[in-house]
Each structure stands twice: as C-alpha cells, then as structure tokens.
Protein backbone atom coordinates (compact mmCIF):
# COMPACT_ATOMS: atom_id res chain seq x y z
CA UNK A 1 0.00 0.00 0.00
CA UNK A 2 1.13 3.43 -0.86
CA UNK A 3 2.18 6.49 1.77
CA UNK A 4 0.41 8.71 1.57
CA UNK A 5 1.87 12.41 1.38
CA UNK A 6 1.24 12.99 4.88
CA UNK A 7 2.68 9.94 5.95
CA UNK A 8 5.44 10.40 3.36
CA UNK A 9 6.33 13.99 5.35
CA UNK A 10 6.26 12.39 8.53
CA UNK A 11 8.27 9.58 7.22
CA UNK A 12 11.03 12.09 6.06
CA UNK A 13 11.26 13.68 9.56
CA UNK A 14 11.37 10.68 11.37
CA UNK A 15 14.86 9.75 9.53
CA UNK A 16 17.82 9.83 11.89
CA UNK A 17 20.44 12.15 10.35
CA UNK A 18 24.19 10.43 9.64
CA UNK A 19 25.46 12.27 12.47
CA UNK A 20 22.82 11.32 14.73
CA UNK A 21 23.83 7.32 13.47
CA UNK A 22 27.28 7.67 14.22
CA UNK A 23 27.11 8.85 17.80
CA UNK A 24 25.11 5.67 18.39
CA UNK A 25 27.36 2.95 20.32
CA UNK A 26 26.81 0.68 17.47
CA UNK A 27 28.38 2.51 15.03
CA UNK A 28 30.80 3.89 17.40
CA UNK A 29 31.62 -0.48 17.82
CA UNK A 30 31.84 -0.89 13.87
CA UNK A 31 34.55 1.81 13.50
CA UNK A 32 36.71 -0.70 15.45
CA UNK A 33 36.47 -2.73 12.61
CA UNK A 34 36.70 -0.31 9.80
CA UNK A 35 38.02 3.51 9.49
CA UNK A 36 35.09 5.43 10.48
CA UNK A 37 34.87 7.27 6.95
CA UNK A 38 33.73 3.37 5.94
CA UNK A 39 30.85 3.33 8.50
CA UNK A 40 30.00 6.75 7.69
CA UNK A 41 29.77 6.17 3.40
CA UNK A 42 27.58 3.26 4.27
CA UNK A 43 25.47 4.93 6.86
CA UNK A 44 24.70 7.51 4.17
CA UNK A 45 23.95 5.03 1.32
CA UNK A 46 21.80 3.24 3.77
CA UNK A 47 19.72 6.22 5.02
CA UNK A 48 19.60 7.35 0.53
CA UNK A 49 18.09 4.19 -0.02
CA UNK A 50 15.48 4.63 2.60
CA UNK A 51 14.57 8.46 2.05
CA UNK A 52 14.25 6.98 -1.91
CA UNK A 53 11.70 4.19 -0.59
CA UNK A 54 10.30 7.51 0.90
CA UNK A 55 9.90 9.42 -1.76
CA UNK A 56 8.70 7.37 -4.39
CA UNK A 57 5.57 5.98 -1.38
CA UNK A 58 7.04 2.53 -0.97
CA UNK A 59 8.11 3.52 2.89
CA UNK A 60 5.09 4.93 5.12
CA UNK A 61 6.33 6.52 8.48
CA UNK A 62 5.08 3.20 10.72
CA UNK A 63 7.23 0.60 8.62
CA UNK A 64 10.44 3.13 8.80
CA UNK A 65 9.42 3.37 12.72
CA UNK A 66 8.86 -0.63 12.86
CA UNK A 67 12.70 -0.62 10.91
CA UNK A 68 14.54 1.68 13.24
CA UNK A 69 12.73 0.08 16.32
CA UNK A 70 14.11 -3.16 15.18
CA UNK A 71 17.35 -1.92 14.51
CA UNK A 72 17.06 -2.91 10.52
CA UNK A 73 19.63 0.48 10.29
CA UNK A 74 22.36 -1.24 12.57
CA UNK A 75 21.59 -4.53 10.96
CA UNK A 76 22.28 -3.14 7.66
CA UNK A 77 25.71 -1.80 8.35
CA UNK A 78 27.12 -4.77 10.52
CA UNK A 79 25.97 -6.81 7.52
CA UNK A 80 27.72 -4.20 4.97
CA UNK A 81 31.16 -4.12 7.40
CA UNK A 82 31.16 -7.84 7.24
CA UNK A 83 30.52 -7.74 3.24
CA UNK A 84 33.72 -5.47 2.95
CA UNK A 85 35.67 -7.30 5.71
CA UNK A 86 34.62 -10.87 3.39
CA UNK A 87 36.01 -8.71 -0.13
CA UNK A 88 39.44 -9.77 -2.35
CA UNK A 89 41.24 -12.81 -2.27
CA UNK A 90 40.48 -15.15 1.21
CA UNK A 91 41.32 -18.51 2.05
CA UNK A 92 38.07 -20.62 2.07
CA UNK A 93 36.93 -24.30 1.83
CA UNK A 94 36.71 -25.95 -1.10
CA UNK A 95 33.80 -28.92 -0.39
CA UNK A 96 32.77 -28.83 -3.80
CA UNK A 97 34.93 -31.83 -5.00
CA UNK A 98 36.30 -30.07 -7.79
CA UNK A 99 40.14 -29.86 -7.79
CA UNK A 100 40.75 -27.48 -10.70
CA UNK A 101 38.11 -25.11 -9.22
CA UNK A 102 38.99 -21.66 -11.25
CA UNK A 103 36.46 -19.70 -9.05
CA UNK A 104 38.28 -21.24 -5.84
CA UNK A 105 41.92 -20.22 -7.44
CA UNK A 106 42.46 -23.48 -9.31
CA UNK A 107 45.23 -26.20 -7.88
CA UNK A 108 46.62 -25.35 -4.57
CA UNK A 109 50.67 -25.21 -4.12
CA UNK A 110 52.22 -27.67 -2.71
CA UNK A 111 53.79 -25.91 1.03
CA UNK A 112 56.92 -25.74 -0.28
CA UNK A 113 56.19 -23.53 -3.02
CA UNK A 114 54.03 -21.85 -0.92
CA UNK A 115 56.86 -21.21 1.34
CA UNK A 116 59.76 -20.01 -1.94
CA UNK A 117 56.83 -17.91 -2.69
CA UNK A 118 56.42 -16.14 0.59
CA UNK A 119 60.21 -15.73 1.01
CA UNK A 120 60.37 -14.19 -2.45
CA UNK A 121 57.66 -11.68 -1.65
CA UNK A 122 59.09 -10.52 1.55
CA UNK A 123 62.81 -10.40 0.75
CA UNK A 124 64.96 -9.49 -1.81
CA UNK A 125 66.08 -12.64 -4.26
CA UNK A 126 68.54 -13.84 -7.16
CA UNK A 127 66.17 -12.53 -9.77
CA UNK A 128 67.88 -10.94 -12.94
CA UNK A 129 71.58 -11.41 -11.62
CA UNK A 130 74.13 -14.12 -11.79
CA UNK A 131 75.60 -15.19 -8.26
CA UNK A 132 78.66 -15.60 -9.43
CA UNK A 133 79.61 -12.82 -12.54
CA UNK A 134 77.16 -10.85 -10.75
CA UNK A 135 76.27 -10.03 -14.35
CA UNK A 136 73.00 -9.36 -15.37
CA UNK A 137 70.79 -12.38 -16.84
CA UNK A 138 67.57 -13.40 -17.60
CA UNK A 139 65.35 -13.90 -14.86
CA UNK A 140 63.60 -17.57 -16.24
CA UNK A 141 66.95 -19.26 -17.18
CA UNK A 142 66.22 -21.65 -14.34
CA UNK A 143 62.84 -22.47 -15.12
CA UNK A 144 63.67 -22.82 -18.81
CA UNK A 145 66.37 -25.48 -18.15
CA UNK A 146 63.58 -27.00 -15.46
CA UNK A 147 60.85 -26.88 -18.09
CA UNK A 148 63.31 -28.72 -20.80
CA UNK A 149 64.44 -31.13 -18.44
CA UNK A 150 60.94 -32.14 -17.41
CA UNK A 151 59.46 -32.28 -21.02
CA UNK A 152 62.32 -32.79 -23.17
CA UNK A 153 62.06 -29.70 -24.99
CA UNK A 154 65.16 -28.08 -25.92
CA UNK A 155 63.97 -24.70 -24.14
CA UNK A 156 61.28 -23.32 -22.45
CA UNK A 157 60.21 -19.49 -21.09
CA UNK A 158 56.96 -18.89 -18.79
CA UNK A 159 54.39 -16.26 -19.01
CA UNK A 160 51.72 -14.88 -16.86
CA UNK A 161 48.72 -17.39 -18.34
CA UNK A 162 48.38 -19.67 -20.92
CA UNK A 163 46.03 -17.24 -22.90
CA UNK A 164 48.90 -14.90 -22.86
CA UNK A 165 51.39 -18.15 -24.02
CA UNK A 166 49.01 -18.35 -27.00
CA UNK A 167 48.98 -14.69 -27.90
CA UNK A 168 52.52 -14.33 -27.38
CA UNK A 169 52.80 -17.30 -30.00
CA UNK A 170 50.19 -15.72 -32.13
CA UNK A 171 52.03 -12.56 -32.42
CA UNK A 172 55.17 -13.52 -32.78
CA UNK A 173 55.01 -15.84 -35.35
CA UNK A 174 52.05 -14.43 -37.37
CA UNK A 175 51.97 -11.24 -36.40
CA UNK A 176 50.59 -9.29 -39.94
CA UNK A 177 50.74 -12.29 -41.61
CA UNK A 178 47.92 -15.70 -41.49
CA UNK A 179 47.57 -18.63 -39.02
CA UNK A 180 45.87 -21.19 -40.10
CA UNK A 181 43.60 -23.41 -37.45
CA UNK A 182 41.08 -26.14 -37.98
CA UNK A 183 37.91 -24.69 -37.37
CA UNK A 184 36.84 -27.47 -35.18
CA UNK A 185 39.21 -26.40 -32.51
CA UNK A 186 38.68 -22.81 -32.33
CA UNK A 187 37.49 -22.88 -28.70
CA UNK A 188 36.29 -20.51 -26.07
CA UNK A 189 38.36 -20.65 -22.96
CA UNK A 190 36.88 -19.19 -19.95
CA UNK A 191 35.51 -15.82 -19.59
CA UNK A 192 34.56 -15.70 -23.03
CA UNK A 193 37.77 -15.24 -25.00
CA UNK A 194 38.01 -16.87 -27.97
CA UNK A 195 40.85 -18.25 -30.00
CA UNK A 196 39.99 -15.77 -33.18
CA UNK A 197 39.89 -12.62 -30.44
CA UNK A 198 43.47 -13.85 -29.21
CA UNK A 199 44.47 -13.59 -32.88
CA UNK A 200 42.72 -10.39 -33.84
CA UNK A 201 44.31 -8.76 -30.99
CA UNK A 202 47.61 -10.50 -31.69
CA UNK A 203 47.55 -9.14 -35.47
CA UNK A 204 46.97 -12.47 -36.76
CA UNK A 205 45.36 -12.93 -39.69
CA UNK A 206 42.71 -16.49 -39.03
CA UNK A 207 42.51 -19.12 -41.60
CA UNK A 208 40.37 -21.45 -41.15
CA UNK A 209 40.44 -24.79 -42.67
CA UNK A 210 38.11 -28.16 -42.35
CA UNK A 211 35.05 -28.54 -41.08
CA UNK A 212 33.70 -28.14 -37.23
CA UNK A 213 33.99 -32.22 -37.14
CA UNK A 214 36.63 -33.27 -39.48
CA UNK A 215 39.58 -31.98 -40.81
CA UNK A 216 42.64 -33.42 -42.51
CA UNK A 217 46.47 -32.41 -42.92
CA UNK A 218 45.82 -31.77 -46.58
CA UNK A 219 43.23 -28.99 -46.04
CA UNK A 220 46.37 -27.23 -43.86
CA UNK A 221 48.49 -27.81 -46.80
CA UNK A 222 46.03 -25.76 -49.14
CA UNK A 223 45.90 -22.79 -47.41
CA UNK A 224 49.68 -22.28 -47.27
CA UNK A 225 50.78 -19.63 -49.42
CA UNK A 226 53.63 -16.97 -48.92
CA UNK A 227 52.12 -14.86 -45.94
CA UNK A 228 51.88 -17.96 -43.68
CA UNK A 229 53.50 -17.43 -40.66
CA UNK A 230 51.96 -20.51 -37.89
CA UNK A 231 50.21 -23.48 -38.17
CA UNK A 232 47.82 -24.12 -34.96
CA UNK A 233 47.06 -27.14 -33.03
CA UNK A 234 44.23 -26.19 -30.24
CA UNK A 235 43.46 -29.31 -27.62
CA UNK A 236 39.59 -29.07 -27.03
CA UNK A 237 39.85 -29.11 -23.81
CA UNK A 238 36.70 -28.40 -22.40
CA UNK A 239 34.52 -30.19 -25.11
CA UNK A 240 34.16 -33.11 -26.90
CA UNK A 241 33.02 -34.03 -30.51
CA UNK A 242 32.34 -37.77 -31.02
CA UNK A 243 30.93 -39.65 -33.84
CA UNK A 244 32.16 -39.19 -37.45
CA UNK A 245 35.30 -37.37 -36.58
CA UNK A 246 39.02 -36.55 -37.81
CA UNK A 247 42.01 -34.43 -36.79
CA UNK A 248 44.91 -33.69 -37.73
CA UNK A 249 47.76 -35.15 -35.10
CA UNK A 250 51.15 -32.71 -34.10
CA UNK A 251 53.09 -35.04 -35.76
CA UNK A 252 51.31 -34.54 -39.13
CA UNK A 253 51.38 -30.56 -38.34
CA UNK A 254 55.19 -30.62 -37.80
CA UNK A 255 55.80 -32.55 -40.25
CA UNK A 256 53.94 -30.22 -42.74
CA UNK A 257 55.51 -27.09 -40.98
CA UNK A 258 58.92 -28.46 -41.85
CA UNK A 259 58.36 -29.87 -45.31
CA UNK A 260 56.61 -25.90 -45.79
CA UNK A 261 59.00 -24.19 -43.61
CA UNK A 262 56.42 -22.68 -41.07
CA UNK A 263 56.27 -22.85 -38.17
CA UNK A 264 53.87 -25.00 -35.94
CA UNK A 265 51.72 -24.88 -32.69
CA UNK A 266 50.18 -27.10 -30.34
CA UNK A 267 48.18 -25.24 -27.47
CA UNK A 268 47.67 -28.09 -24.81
CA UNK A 269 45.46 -25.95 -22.64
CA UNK A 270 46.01 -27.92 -19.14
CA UNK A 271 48.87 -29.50 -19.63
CA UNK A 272 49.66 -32.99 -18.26
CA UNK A 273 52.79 -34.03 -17.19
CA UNK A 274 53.73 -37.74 -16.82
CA UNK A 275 56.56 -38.17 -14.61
CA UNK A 276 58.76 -41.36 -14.18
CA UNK A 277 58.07 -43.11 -10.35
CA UNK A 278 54.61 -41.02 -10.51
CA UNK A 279 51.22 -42.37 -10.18
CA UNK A 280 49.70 -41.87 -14.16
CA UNK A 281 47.05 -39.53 -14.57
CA UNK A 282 46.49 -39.61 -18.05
CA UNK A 283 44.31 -43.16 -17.98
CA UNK A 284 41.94 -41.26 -14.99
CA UNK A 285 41.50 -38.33 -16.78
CA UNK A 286 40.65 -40.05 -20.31
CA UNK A 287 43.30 -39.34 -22.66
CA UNK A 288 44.13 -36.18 -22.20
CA UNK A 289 47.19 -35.24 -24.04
CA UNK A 290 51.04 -35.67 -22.59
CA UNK A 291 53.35 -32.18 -22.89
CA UNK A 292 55.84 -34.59 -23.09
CA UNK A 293 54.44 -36.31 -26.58
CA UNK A 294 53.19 -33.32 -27.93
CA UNK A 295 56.99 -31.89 -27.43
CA UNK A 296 58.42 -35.48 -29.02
CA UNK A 297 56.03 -35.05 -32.34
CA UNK A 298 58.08 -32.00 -33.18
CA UNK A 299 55.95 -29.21 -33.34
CA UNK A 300 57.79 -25.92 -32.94
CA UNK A 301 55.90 -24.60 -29.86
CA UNK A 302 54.22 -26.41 -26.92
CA UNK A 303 51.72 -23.89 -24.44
CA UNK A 304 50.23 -24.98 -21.32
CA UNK A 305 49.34 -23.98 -18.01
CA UNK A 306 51.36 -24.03 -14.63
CA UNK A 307 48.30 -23.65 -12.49
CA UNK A 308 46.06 -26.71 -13.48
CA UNK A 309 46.99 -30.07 -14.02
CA UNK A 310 50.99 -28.83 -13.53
CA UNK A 311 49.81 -28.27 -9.63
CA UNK A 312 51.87 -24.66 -9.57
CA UNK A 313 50.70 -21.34 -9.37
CA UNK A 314 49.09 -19.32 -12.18
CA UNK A 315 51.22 -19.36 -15.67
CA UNK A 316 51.51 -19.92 -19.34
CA UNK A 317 54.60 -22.05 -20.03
CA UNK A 318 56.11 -22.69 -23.46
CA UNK A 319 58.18 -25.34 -24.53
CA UNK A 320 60.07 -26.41 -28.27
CA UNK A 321 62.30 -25.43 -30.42
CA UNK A 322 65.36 -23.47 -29.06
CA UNK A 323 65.12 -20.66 -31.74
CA UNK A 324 61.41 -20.71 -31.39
CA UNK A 325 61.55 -20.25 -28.13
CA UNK A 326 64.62 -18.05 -28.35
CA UNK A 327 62.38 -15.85 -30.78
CA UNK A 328 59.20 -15.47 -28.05
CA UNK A 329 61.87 -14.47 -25.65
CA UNK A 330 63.03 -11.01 -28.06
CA UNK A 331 59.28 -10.29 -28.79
CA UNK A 332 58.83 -6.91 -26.75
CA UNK A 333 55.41 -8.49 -25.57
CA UNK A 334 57.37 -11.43 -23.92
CA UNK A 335 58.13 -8.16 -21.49
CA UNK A 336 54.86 -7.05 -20.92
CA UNK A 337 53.44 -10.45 -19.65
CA UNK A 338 56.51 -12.15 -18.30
CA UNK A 339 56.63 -13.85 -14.75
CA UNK A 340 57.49 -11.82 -11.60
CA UNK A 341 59.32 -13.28 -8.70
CA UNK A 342 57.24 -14.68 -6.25
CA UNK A 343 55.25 -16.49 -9.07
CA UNK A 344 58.68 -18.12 -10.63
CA UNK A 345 59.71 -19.35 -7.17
CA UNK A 346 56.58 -21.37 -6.38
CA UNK A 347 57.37 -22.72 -10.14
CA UNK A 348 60.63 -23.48 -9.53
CA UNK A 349 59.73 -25.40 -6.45
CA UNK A 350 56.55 -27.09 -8.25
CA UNK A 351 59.55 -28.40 -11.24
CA UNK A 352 61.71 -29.15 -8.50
CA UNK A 353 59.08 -31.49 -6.91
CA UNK A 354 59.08 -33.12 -9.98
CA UNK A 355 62.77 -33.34 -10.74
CA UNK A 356 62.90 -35.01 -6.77
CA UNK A 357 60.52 -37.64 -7.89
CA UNK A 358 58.01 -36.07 -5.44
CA UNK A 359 55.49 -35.54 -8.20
CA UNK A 360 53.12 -37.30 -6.13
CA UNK A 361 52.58 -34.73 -3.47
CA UNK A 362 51.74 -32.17 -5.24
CA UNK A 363 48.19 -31.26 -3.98
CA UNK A 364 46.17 -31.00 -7.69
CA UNK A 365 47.61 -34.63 -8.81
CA UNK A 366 47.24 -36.02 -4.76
CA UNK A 367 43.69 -34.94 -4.81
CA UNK A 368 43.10 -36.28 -8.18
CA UNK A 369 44.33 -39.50 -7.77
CA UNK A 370 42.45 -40.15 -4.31
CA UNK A 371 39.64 -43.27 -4.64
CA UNK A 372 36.26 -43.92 -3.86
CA UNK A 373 37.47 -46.36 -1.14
CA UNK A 374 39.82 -43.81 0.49
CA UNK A 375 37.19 -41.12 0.61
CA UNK A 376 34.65 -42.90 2.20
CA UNK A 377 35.50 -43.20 5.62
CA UNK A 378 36.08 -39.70 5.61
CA UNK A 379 32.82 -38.37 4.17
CA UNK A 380 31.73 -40.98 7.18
CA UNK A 381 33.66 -38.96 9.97
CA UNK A 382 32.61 -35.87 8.41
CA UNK A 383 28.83 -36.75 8.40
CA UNK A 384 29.67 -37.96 12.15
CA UNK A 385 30.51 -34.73 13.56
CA UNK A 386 27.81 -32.85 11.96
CA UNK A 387 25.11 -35.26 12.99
CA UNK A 388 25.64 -33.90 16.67
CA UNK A 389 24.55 -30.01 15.55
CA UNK A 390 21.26 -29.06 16.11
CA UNK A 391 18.98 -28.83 12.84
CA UNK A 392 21.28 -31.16 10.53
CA UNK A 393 20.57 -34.43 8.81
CA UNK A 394 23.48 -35.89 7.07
CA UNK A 395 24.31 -39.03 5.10
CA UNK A 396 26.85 -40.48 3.47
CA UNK A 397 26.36 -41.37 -0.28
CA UNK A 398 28.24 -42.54 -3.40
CA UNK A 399 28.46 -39.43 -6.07
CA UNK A 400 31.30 -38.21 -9.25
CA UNK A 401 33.12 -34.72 -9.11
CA UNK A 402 34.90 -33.59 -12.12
CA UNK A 403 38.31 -32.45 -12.46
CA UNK A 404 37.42 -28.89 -13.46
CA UNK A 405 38.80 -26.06 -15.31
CA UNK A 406 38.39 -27.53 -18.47
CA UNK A 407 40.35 -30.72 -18.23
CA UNK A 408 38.62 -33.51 -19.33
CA UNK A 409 34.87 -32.92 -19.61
CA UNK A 410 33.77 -35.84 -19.85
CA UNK A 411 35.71 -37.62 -17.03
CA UNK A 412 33.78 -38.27 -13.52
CA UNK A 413 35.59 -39.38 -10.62
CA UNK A 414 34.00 -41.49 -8.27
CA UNK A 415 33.61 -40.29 -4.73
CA UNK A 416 31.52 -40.41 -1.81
CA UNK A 417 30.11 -37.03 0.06
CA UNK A 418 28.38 -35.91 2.87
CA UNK A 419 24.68 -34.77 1.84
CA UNK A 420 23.28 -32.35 4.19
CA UNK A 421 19.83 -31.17 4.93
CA UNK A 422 18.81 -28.09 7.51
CA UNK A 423 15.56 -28.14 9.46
CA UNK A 424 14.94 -24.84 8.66
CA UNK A 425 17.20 -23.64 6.02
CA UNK A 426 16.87 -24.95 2.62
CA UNK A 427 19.55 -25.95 0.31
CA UNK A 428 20.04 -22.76 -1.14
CA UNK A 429 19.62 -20.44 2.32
CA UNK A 430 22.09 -22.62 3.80
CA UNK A 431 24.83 -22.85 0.71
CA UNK A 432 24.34 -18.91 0.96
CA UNK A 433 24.97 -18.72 4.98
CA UNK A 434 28.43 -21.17 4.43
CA UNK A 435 29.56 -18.63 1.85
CA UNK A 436 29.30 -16.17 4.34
CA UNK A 437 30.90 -18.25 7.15
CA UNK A 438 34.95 -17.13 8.16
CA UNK A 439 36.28 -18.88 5.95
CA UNK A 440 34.27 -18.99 3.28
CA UNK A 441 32.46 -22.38 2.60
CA UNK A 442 31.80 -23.91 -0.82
CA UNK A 443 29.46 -26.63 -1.45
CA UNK A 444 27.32 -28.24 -4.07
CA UNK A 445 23.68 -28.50 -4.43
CA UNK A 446 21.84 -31.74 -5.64
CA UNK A 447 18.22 -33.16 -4.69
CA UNK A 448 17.88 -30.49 -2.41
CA UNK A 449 21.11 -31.27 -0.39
CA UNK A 450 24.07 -29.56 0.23
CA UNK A 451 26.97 -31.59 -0.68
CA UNK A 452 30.14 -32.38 1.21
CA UNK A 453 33.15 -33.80 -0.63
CA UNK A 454 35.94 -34.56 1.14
CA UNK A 455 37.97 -34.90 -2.31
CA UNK A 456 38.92 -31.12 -1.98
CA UNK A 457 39.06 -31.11 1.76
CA UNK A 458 42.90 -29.81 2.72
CA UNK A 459 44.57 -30.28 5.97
CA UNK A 460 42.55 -28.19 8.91
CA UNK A 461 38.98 -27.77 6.30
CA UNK A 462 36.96 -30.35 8.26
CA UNK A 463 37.67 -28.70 11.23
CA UNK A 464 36.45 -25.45 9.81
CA UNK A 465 33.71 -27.34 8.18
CA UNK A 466 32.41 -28.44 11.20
CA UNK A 467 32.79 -25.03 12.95
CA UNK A 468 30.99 -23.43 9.92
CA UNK A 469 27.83 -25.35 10.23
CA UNK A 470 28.31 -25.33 14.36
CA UNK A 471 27.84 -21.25 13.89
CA UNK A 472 24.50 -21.44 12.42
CA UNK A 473 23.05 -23.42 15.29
CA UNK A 474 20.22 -21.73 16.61
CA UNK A 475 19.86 -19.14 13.99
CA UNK A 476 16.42 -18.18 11.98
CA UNK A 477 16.38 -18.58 8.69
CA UNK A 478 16.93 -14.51 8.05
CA UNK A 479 20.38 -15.12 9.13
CA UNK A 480 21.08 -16.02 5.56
CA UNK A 481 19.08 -13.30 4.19
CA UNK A 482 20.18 -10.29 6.35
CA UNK A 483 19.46 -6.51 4.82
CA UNK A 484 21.58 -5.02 2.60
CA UNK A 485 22.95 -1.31 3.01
C-alpha cells in the first residue's frame, strides 16, 4: 500500500540524520572494525536508499518506525562491514569436490612452493643477476632449463597465463601475416575469450580450414601460401566431438611445418605431465594429451598452463624449439606479460618437486588420484561430527566430481560425500549462509542437499567445516538473508 503524502512527510522527519547514526554505540563499535569514513559512506547510502523508498511511497512513516525500532539500520551496516571485511582474495573451503576449481583459485601449491613464494615476496632474491659474474641475466633461465628437463624440450620461457602463451605465439610468429587453425578447434576458454579474439588482438590474420567435425592435414596444406606465418594445433579441452570425426595429429602438423618451412603450434590448454616413479594420470583423466608427446612429435611450440593439471601457481609455459623459443623471448610483448618473482619461485619449487621424484605430493595430482574407497571413511567422519549439531541431517552417499577447469569434460571421478539437509534452512539459504561463514564455505547443491566432498578437503577444512555449520546453530532462517545497506 502506498504512503500517503502525509505519511510520506512524517516519514522524512522521522529519519535519523548520519550524524545522529554515528554517535550511536553501534556505530561507534563498527569503527573498530573499519576507518570510520567506511561506517559513515555506508550509513549515508543506507539512510539514501530509505529516504528513496520515501519518496517514491514505498516507505510509510510506521514501517520506517517498525525498521529503526528493530534496529534494521544497525543490521544493515554490521551486515555491509562484514561484506567489505569478506572482499578480495580469502582462504576458504573448497567442499565442492572439484580440484581445478577456477572460481576457488584453481590447484593449490604444494607448502613448499608456498613457502619459496612467501620468502620471495618478503625479501629481496637472485632474480635478474648471476651469483657468481654478478652479471645481469635473464630472470627464467632456471625455469627454462627446469621446463626442458621435465618435457624434453630443448627450451622453455613462462608467461603470466596460458592465454597470454598463445597470444605471445600468435604474435610472434604471425603477427601481420595468417595462421591457419582447424575450425573445429577454435574454442572458447573461460571468460569468453576466444581463439579468433586472441588472434585479432595478436595481429593475426585467421585461416580457417576443415570442417567443425573433421579436418585433414591436406586442407592445412592448401591454405599455405607466402604470408603464412603458424600453423595451430588447439586441444579441445573443455569439449568433446564424437561420432564421425578426424584431426589432424602434431606429428602430421610438424611434419607439414617443416616440409613448408612454417612454423607449428600445439596449445595443450592444461597440460599434463607424466613423470617417471609417478602415479599416471592420463588413464583417470581419459586421454588427455602428454606435454611430453606433444613436445616429441616435433611441433615448434608447446603452451600450457602451470596452475592446473601442472599443480603450480598461475602461468603460461612454453616449450620447443630453441630458436622458437629463443624468438618469443626477443618479442617486446614477452616483457609485458613475463613472470614476476614470487610467481617463478613457487614454479621453480613445483619443477623441482618433480625433478625429486616427489610428483606425487603435489596437492592437484594427490587430490586427483584419491579413490572412492579412500574417501569414504572420511565423508563418514565428516557426516559424524555434523550429525551432533542441532537442525542437521546428514548421510553419506556414493556421487562423481569432475576435475574442473576444463580438463577432461567428460571424465567423472568417483567419490563419496556428505549430503546435508537443515531443518529450517533450505539448500540454497544454507549454501548462501556457508559462503558467508569465516572462511568462506563452498558446497554443491543436488536433490535439495548440500553436498560435502571430502575430495577437496585440505589439511585443517573439516575442522572449519564443522565449525561453519556449528555457527549457524540456533539461527532463523533470516540469518542467511540479512538486509543489505
């Protein structure tokens, strides 16, 4: 029901003034948390919105009273202190099951790099200096000679991502001049970029040869002509296309590039390493292309991530052909997008790990290679501890996660989880309320359950877990749906 303009004047006098607000004690306790300016922007935007309600008769002068009786106000700035307070880059809990979670931050380092990474930030380091000329050198000579020695490549540089690999390639190689790609692999990684909007940007001319489901080495060979300047292999990583289907293998492409003279490219996307004395991967996760094959079919250039199925933190690394490589390294874009410190020392350490024969700790590969037998009993103790909170109903059943970021669609892993149900939160309310939990909690949804998988669960996240759902004990629903300033 409307205000009416009487109301609506009444309403208007009846606001409390920001001043007034911030003399009250609980504002005065929220500028302990933030600077007081903070409390004092949101106290205005808060008291806006109202006086708009106001104005336009959706706010009569008994609901504002009702509000500031209740303390809605107060409400609405603890719960937009707590909003900033949650903002950026936190740890949380990753229940979801899904290792290569890029909305989580992808694969987690293994300590050690997590360790050479925090010493690099907070001290100075042996960056772009020899220790014993005490010349000057290039910063990545270390990774390169780790990146050649675990792939077999003859070099190797790293960049910030491996959509900055690509364009770096792109531009290089075929900057003004064509690339040609099949046109079944010209994919869209995440956040909408496209392989042809790499290349425009790059000032690579697309050719595209074949069809969306089959294309052969000879329909490459066609569209060579004198302003050639790549040849593109793209893995699909993140789709599939069965059925009546044909491709055109690195080998074949490097072959052609050297019969033609052009140079070739394979983007892997993920990237899987196989490493001697290491549990495989590549049979779990359905195929999914070696670095180290696509490196021994000859292809010029070899991009892939550090940060998925690598285990390291976020990169583009490229691996091949010493003066391919050699000629990435002189592009001036090389500089714009190269690696800074503290993200080449948790590579290092990752490549070191591997070197060690320790590829098996690394967290992304550790988590990925966990059973359905191993994860049982401790989707059982999880479901254990939350049975004794107040309002839960948990059990334990058999379910797949996925690998995630793009790495093999099609592959499920089996698992077991923890499916939760609130008395008086739904599935949704409650998934909402863990998000907002210190730390964060991430879960999945399913049949009107919130899942639980201990796949993803690190060392000290059941604990949290637990203390997560433990915090909403004895809270109304609202508590999940509290007022925004």
């Amino acid at each position: 029901m409307k205000a009416s303009n009487s109301d609506s004047q009444a309403a208007f006098r009846a606001l409390p003034s920001v001043d007034e607000v911030m003399r009250d004690p609980r504002a005065v306790e929220l500028t302990r948390r933030v600077p007081r300016e903070m409390v004092q922007m949101f106290a205005t935007g808060a008291i806006d919105a109202w006086r708009e309600e106001i104005r336009t008769q959706r706010l009569a002068g008994g609901e504002l009273e009702a509000r500031l009786a209740r303390g809605d106000l107060f409400a609405a700035l603890d719960a937009a202190v707590a909003r900033e307070l949650g903002r950026g880059v936190k740890r949380c809990v990753n229940a979801t099951g899904v290792v290569l979670n890029t909305g989580l931050g992808r694969a987690p380092v293994h300590p050690e790099a997590a360790a050479a990474m925090a010493l690099a930030a907070r001290s100075y380091c042996v960056l772009e200096v020899d220790r014993e000329t005490n010349e000057r050198n290039q910063r990545d000579d270390y990774l390169g000679d780790l990146l050649a020695r675990a792939t077999g490549a003859e070099a190797g540089i790293g960049v910030n991502n491996c959509a900055a690999a690509v364009m770096l390639m792109f531009q290089t190689f075929a900057g003004g001049r064509e690339a040609i790609v099949s046109r079944g692999e010209l994919v869209e990684i995440g956040g909408s970029f496209r392989v042809p909007d790499v290349m425009a940007r790059a000032n690579a001319k697309l050719v595209e040869v074949g069809t969306t489901n089959r294309t052969r080495v000879a329909d490459y060979e066609k569209a060579i002509n004198d302003r050639t300047g790549l040849l593109v292999k793209v893995h699909t990583s993140n789709f599939k296309i069965v059925g009546f289907v044909e491709e055109v293998g690195p080998r074949e492409l490097a072959d052609l590039g050297v019969r033609k003279n052009v140079v070739t490219g394979f983007d892997l996307g993920s990237g899987l390493l196989e490493i001697a004395g290491a549990t495989e991967l590549a049979s779990k996760l359905g195929g999914e292309p070696l670095v180290k094959d696509a490196v021994a079919s000859g292809v010029d250039v070899v991009c892939f991530s550090g940060d998925k199925l690598l285990g390291g933190p976020q990169a583009g690394l490229i691996v091949g052909k010493r003066g391919a490589i050699a000629a990435l390294r002189k592009n001036p874009i090389y500089r714009a997008v190269r690696l800074d410190k503290v993200t080449l020392a948790g590579l290092e350490k990752t490549l070191e790990l591997l070197r060690d024969g320790r590829a098996d700790e690394i967290p992304s590969r550790a988590l990925l290679n966990l059973r359905a037998d191993e994860l049982r009993p401790r989707a059982e103790a999880l479901a254990q501890a939350l049975a004794r909170i107040d309002d839960l109903k948990v059990e334990v059943i058999p379910e797949r996660s996925q690998p995630g970021s793009g790495a093999a669609p099609d592959v499920f892993l089996d698992t077991f989880v923890a499916a939760v149900r609130h008395a008086r939160l739904g599935a949704t309310a409650l998934s909402l309320a863990l998000r907002r939990n210190d730390p964060p909690v991430f879960t999945r949804i399913q049949d009107g359950a919130v899942l639980l998988d201990p796949r993803t669960l690190l060392g000290g996240d059941e604990e949290d877990l637990v203390r997560a759902f433990s915090n909403l004990a004895g809270r109304a629903p609202a508590a999940a749906r509290q007022p925004r300033a």
